[in-house]
Protein backbone atom coordinates (compact mmCIF):
# COMPACT_ATOMS: atom_id res chain seq x y z
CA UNK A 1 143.83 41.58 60.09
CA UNK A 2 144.31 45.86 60.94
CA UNK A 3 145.20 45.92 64.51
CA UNK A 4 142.48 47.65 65.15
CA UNK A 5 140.03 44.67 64.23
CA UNK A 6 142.37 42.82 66.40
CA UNK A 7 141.53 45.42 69.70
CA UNK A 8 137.76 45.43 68.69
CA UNK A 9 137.83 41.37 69.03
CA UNK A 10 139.99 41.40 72.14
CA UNK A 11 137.07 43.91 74.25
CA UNK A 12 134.49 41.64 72.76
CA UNK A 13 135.82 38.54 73.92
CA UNK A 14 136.87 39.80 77.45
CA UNK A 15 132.98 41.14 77.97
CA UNK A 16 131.87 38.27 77.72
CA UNK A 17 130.90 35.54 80.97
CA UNK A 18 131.76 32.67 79.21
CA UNK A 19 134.75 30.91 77.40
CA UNK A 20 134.53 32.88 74.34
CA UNK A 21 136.98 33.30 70.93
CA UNK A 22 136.52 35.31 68.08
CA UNK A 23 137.73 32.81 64.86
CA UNK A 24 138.76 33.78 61.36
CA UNK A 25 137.58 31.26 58.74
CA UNK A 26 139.43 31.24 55.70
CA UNK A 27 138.10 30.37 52.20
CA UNK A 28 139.60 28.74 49.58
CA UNK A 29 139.28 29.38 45.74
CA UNK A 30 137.37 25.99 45.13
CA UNK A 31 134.74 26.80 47.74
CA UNK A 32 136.17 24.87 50.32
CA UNK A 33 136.85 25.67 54.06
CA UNK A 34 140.65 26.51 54.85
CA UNK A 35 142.36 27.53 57.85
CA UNK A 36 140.32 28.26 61.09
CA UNK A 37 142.54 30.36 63.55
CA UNK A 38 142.11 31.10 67.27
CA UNK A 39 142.39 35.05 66.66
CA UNK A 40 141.29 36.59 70.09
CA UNK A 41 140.19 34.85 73.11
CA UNK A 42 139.45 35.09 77.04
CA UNK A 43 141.29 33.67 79.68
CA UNK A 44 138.30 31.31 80.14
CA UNK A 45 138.45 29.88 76.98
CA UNK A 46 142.73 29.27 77.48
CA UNK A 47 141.55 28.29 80.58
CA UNK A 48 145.55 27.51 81.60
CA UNK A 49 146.59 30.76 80.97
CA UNK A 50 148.27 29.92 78.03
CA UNK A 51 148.12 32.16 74.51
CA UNK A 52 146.66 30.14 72.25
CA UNK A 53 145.89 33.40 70.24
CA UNK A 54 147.20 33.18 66.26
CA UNK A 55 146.87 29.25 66.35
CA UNK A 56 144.93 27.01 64.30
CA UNK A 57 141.44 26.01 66.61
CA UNK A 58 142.28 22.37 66.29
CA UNK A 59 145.46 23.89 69.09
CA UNK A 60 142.43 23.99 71.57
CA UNK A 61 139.93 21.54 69.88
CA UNK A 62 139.17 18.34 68.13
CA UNK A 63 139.04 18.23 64.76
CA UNK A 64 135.02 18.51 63.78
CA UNK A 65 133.66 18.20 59.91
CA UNK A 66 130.45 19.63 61.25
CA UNK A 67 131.70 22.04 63.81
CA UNK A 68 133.76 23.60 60.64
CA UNK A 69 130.49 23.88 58.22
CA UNK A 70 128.92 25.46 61.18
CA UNK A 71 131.78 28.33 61.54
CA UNK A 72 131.97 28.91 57.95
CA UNK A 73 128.30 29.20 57.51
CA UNK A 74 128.28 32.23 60.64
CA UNK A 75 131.51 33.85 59.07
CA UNK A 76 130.27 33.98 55.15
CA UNK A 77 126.48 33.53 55.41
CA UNK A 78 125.40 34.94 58.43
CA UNK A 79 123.85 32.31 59.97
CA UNK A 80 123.65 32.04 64.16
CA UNK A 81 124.02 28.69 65.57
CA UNK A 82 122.89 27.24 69.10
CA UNK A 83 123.02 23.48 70.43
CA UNK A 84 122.53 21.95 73.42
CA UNK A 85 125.25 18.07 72.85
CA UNK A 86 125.51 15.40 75.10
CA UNK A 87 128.83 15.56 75.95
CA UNK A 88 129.45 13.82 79.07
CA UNK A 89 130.86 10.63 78.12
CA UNK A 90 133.95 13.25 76.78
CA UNK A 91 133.74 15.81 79.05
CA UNK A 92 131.26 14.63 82.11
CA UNK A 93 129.20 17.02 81.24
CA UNK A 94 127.38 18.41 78.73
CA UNK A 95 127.88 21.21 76.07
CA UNK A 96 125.51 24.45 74.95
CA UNK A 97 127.63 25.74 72.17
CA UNK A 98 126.76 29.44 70.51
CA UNK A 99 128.34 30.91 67.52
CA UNK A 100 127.58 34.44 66.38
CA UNK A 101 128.09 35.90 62.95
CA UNK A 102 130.48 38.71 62.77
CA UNK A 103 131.08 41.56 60.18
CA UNK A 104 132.13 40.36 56.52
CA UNK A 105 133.63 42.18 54.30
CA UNK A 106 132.19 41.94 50.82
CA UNK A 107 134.36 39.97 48.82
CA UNK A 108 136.91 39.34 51.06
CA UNK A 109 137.70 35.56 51.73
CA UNK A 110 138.50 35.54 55.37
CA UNK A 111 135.13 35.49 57.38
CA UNK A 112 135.05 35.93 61.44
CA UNK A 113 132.38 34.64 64.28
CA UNK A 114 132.17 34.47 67.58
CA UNK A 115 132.30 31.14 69.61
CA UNK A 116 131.44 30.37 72.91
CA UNK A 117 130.28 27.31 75.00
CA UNK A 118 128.63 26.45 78.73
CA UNK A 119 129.38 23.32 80.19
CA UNK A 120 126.85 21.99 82.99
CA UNK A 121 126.47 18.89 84.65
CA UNK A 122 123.02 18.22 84.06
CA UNK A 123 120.86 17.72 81.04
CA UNK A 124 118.44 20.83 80.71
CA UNK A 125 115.40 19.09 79.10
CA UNK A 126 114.06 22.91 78.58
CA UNK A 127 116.40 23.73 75.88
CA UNK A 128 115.25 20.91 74.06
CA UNK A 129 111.61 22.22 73.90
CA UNK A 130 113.45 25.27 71.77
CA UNK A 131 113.48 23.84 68.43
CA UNK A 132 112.11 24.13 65.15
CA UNK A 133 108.70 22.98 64.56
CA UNK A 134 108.96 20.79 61.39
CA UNK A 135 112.16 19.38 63.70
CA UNK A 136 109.88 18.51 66.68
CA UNK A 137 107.38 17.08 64.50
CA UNK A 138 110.03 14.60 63.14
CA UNK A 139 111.52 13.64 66.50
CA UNK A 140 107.78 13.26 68.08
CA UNK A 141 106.84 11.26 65.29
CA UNK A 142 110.50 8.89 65.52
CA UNK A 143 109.20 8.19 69.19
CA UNK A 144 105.97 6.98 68.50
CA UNK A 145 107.04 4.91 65.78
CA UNK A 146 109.65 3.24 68.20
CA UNK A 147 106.44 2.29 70.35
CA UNK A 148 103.98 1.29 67.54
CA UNK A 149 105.32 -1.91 66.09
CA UNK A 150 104.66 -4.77 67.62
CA UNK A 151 108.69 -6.15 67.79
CA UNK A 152 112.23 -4.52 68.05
CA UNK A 153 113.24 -5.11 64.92
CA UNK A 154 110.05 -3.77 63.26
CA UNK A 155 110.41 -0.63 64.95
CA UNK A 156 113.79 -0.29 63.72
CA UNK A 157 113.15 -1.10 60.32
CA UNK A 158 110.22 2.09 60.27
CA UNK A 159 112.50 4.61 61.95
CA UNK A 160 115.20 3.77 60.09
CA UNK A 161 113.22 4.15 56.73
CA UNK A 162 111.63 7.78 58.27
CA UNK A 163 115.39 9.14 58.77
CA UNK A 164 116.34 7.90 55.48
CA UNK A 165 113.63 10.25 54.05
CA UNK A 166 114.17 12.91 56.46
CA UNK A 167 117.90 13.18 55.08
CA UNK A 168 117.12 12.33 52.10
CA UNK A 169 120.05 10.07 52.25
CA UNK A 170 121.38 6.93 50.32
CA UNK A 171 121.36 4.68 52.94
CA UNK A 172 120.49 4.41 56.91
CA UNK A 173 121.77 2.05 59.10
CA UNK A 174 120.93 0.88 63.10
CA UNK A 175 123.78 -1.13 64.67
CA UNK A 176 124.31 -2.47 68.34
CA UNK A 177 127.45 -3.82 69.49
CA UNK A 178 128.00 -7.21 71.52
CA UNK A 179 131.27 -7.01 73.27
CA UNK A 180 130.62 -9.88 74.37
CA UNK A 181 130.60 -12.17 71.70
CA UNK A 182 132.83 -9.64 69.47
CA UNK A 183 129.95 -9.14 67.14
CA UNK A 184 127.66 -6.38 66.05
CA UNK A 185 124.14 -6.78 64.26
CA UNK A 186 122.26 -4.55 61.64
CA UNK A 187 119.09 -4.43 63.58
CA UNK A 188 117.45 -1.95 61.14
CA UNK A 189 118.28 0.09 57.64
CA UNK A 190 116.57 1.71 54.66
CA UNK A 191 118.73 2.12 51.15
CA UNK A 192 117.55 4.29 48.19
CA UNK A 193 118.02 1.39 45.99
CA UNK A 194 115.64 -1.10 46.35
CA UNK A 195 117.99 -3.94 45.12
CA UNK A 196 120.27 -3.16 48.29
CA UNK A 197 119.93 -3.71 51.76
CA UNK A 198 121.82 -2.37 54.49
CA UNK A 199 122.90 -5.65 55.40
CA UNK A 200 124.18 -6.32 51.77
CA UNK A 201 126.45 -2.84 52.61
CA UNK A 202 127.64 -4.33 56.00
CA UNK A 203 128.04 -7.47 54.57
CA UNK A 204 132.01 -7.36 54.07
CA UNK A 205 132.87 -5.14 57.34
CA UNK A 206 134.07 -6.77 60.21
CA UNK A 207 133.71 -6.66 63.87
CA UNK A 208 137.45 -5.24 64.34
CA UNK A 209 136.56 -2.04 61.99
CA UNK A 210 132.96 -1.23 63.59
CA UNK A 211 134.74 -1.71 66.85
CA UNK A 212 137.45 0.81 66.05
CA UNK A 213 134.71 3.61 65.55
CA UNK A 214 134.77 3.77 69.60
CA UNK A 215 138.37 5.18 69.23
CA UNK A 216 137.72 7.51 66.10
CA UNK A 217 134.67 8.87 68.19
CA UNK A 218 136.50 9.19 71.63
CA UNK A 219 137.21 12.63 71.42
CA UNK A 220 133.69 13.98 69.98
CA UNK A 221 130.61 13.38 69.81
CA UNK A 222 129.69 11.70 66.40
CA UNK A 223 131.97 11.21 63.32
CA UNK A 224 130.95 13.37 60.31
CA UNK A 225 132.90 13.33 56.43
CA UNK A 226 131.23 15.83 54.01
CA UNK A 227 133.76 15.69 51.46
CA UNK A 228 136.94 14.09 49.96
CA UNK A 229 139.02 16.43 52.20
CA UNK A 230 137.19 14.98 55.50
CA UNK A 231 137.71 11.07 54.13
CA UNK A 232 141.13 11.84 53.71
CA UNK A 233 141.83 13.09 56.71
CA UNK A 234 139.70 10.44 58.38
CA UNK A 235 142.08 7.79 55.83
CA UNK A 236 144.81 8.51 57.87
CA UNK A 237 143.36 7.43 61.17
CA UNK A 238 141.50 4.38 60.15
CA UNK A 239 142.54 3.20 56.39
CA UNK A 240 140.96 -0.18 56.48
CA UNK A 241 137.28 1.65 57.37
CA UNK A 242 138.05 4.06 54.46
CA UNK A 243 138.36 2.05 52.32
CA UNK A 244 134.92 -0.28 52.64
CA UNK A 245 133.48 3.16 52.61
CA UNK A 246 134.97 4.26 49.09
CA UNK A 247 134.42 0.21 48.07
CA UNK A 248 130.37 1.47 48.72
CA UNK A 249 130.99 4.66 47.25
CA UNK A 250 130.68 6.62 50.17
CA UNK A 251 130.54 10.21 50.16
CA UNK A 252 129.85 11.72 52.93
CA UNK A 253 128.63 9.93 56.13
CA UNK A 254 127.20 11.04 59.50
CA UNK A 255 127.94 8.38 62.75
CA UNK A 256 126.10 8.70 65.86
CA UNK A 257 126.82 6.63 68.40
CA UNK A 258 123.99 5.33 71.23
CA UNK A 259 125.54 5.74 74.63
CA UNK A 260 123.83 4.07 77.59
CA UNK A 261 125.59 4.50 81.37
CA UNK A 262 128.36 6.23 79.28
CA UNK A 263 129.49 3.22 77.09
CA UNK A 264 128.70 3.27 73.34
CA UNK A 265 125.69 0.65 72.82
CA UNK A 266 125.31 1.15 69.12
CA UNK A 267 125.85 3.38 66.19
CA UNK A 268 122.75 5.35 63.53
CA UNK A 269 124.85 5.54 60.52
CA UNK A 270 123.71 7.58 57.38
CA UNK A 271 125.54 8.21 54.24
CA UNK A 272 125.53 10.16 51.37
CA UNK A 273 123.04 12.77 52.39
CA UNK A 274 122.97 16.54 51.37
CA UNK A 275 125.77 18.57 53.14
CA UNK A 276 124.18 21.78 52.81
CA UNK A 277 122.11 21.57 55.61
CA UNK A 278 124.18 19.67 57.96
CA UNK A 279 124.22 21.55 61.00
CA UNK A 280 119.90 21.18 61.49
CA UNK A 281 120.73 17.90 60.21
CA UNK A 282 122.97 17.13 62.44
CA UNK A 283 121.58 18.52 65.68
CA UNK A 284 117.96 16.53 64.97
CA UNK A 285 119.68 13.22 64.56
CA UNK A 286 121.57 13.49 67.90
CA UNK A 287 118.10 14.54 69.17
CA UNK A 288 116.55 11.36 67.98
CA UNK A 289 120.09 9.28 69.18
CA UNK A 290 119.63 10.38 72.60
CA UNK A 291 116.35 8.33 72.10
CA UNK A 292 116.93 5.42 70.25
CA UNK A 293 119.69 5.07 72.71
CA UNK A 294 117.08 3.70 75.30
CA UNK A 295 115.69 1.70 73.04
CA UNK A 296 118.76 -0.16 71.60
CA UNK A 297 120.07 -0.51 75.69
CA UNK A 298 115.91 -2.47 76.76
CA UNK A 299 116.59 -4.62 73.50
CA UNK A 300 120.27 -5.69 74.89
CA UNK A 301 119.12 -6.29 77.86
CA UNK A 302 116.50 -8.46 76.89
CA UNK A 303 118.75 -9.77 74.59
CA UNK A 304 121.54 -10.56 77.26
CA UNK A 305 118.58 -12.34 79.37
CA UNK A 306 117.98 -14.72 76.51
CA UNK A 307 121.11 -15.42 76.24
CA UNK A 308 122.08 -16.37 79.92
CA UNK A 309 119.40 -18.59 79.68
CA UNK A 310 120.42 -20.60 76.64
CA UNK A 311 124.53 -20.26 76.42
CA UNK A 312 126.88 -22.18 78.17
CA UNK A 313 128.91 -19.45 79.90
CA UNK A 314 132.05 -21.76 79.79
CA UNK A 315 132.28 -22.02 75.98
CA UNK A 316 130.06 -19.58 74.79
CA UNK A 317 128.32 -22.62 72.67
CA UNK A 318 124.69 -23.45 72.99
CA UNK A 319 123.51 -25.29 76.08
CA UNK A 320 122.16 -28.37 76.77
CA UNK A 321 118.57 -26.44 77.48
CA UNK A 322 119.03 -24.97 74.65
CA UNK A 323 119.45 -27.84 72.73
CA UNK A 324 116.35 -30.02 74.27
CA UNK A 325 113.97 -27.27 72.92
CA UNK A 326 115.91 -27.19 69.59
CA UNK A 327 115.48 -31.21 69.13
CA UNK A 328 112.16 -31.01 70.19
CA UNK A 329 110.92 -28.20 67.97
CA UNK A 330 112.87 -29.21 64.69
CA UNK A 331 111.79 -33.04 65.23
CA UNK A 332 108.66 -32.43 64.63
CA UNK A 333 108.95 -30.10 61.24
CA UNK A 334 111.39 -32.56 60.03
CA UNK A 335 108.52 -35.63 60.62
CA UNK A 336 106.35 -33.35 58.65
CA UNK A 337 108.60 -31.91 56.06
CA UNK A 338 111.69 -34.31 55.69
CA UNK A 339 114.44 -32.00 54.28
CA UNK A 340 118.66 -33.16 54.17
CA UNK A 341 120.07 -32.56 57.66
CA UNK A 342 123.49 -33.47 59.74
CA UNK A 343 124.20 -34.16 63.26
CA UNK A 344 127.44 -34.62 64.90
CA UNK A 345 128.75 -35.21 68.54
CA UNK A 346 132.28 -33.98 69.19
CA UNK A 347 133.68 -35.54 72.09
CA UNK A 348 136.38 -33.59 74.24
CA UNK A 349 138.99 -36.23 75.13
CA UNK A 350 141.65 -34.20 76.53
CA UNK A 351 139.36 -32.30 79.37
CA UNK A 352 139.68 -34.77 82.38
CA UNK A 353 143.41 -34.84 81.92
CA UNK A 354 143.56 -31.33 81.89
CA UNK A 355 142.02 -30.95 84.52
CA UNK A 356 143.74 -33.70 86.58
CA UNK A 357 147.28 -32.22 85.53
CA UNK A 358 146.74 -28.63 85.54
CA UNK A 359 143.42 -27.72 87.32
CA UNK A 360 140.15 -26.60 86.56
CA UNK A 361 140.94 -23.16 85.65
CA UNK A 362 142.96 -24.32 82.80
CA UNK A 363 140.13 -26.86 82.40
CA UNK A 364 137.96 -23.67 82.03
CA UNK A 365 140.43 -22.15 79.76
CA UNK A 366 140.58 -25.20 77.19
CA UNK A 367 136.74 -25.67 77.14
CA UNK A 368 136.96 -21.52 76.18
CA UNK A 369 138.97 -22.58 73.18
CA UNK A 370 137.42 -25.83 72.41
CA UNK A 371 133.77 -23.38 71.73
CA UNK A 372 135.76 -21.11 69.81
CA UNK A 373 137.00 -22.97 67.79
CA UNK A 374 133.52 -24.98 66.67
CA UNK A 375 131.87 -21.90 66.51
CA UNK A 376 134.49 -20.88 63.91
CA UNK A 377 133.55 -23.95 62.04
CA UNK A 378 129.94 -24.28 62.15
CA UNK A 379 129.23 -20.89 61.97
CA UNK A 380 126.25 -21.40 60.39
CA UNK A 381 124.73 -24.32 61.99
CA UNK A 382 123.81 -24.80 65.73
CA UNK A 383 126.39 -25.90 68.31
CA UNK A 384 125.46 -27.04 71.81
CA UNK A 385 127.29 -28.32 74.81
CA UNK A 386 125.28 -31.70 75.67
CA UNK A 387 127.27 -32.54 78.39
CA UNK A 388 130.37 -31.87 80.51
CA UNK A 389 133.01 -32.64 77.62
CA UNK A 390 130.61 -33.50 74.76
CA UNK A 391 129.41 -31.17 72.14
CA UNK A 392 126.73 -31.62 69.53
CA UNK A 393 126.23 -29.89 65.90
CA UNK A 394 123.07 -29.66 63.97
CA UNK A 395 123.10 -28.34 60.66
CA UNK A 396 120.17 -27.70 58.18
CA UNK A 397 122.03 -25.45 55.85
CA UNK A 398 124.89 -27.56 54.52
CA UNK A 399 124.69 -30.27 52.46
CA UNK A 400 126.17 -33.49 53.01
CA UNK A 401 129.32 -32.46 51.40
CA UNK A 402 129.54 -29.21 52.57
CA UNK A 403 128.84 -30.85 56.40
CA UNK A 404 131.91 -33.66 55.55
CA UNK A 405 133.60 -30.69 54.60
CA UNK A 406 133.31 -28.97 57.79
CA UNK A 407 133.95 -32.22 59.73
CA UNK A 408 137.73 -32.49 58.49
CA UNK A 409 138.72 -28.53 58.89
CA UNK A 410 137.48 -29.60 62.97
CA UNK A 411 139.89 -32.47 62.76
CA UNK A 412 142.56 -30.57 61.63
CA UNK A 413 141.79 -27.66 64.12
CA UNK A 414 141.21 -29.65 66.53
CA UNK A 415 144.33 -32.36 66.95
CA UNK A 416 146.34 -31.43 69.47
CA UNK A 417 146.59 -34.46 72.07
CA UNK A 418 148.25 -31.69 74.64
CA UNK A 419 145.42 -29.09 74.10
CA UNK A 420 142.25 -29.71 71.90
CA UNK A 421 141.35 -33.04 70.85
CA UNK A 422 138.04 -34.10 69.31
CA UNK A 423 136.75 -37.23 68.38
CA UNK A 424 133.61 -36.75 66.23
CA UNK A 425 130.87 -39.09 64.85
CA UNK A 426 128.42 -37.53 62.59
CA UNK A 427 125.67 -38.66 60.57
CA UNK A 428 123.36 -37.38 57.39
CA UNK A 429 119.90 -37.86 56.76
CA UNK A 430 118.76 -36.95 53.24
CA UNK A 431 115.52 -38.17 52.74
CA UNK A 432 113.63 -39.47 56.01
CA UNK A 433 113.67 -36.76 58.54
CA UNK A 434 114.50 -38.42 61.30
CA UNK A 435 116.14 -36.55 64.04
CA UNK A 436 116.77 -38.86 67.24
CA UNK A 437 117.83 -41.57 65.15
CA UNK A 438 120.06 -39.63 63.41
CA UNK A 439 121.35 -38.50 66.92
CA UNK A 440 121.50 -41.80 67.94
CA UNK A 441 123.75 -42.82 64.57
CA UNK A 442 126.19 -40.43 65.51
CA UNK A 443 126.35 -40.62 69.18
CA UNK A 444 127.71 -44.49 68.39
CA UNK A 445 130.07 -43.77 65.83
CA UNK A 446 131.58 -40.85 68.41
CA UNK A 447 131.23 -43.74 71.26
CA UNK A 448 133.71 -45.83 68.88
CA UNK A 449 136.22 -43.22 68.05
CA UNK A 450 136.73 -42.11 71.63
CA UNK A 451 137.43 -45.89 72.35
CA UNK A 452 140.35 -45.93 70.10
CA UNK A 453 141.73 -42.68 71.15
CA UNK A 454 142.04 -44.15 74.45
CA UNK A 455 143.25 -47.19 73.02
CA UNK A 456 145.90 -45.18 71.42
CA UNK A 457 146.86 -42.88 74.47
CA UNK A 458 146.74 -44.90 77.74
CA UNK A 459 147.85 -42.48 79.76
CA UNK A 460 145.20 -39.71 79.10
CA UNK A 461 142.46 -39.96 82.08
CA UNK A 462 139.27 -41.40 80.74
């Protein structure tokens, strides 16, 4: 760069109000986006005084797939760029960002723009109005769909499927995360290929990488790849997320997360759509974020309300209400269409003396672990707490193996005379469908064991 380009970009820079920086953006022989340096800049965009002049932007910035297409699209194509972020969970507040075009010489492959931003602490609804018709059509069309099914999920599954199209991606995904329970749920997705589902792609991803996206996200506002460059450099951060995404052939993605009261609710996540047009892409789906995000936050809430009112809050398990309206309800299909069930009651016999010896709080703390741990084995079946220190199992899906099965992995994880001890009596009933007697079966046989456990250990309390 002549010196005298250099003076030019230093007068435009200090003219202007606003944290402002003139950027070169290189390009490489493949196509690709290079280096991206801070050439001139204001003493508003330094902010502390320091020269951050001749340094890569990522000196000043985050990293940003998307914020990069956007620069190289103003320095080689001429292309002016506006947008109004939520950025408030970063910054507290939020972010109008405007990036000019500058001159290009033909040929040459170093490009230059012009890049300035405007914090403010409140959300100017007005600069929302300013978009793109065939955009606002979309987004007004996304809101009413949210509204016209008659259930949650239902909803999700339509607006999912209409931003699939819209992107013309492979697949679209709506996720909301349960701190709570550690857990996240697929509550709505669309794939190109009809033999998919987006649950079949979430199927082998767990909690502990969906959870890390909070992290990877922290420091923008949504996660974009575009390319095997922007996966690589994303490897390095988070290689057991990379590679489930390469496992489902993943491309290029685009992660939005829902944030409700500033905490991330939820994530949209799209992948393998067309990178050309990612900056209108981009801008429109954090337009239709901000909404879903108030969606996604009622149905939690509901959900949450549900929950209170049918989980123990000691053990996280089922309770006993919970488990009257269960009996009651799956009684009467099984009288009507007998199908192979099991029942089991799992008896805690180290509770009292726990709580004798050490006190209710590590009373509290054992029945936490005792629910852990049955949820871990009957993961698939329904677990209640009956009673104070008795827990009962109903399973439909297993068979009577499969249930037996299940029955010894407890014993073994649950044998520890000083900690958790269960004695369990269960019972299978292939052919008549009857549920309180089965209940009853196993409620004896638990009755016996616990009488020779105590037999066994006198001193534990009874």
């Amino acid at each position: 760069m002549s010196e005298n380009n250099y003076s030019n970009f230093k007068m435009l820079v200090n003219m202007c109000t606003m944290p402002c920086a003139v950027l070169s953006v290189e390009e490489k022989e493949n196509g690709t986006i290079g280096d991206i340096i801070m050439v001139a800049t204001n003493d508003l965009f330094s902010m502390t005084g320091e020269d951050v002049e001749g340094k890569p932007y990522t000196y000043k910035l985050s990293k940003d797939p998307k914020f990069e297409a956007i620069l190289y699209n103003a320095a080689f194509k001429n292309e002016h760029y506006s947008s109004y972020i939520d950025t408030t969970r970063i910054y507290g507040y939020w972010t109008e960002n405007i990036i000019v075009p500058l001159s290009h010489e033909e040929g040459s492959k170093t490009g230059y723009c012009q890049f300035m931003y405007k914090l403010t602490k409140e959300m100017d609804s007005g600069r929302y109005s300013i978009i793109a018709p065939d955009i606002a059509s979309f987004v007004i069309r996304t809101c009413l769909n949210l509204r016209k099914e008659e259930d949650f999920y239902s909803s999700m599954e339509v607006v999912a499927k209409d931003i699939r199209d819209f992107t013309d991606s492979f697949a679209t995904g709506i996720i909301t995360i349960s701190r709570d329970n550690d857990d996240y749920e697929v509550v709505g997705g669309a794939v190109r290929n009809a033999a998919l589902t987006i649950v079949d792609i979430f199927s082998n991803i767990p909690y502990e990488i969906v959870e890390s996206w909070e992290w990877l996200i922290s420091d923008t506002d949504c996660i974009i790849i575009r390319n095997e460059e922007d996966l690589q450099y994303l490897e390095a951060k988070a290689p057991e997320w990379v590679k489930t995404l390469r496992d489902n052939k993943v491309s290029s993605l685009c992660l939005v997360p829902f944030i409700h009261q500033n905490m991330i609710i939820g994530y949209l996540y799209i992948s393998n759509f067309d990178t050309e047009h990612i900056a209108r892409f981009k801008d429109t789906i954090e337009m239709v974020s901000f909404f879903l995000s108030s969606e996604v936050a009622h149905h939690l809430f509901i959900d949450r309300l549900k929950s209170l009112s049918n989980v123990d809050v000691r053990t996280g398990v089922l309770n006993r209400n919970a488990m009257n309206n269960k009996v009651d309800e799956l009684a009467v299909s099984l009288r009507y269409n007998p199908k192979p069930f099991s029942v089991a009651f799992c008896y805690l016999n180290t509770l009292k003396t726990i709580n004798t010896s050490k006190g209710h709080d590590a009373g509290n703390d054992l029945l936490k672990d005792a629910g852990k741990i049955l949820k871990q084995v009957f993961a698939d079946d329904y677990v209640y707490r009956s009673s104070g220190d008795e827990f009962a199992v109903i399973s439909t899906k297993s068979t009577e193996e499969e249930f037996e099965a299940k029955i010894e992995l407890l014993k073994e994880k649950a044998s520890d005379p000083e900690w958790v001890y269960f004695t369990i009596g269960y019972y299978t009933d292939s052919t008549e469908g009857k549920l309180h007697s089965a209940m009853h079966y196993a409620n004896v046989y638990e009755q016996e064991y616990k009488e020779e456990f105590y037999y066994n250990n006198p001193d534990m309390v009874k």
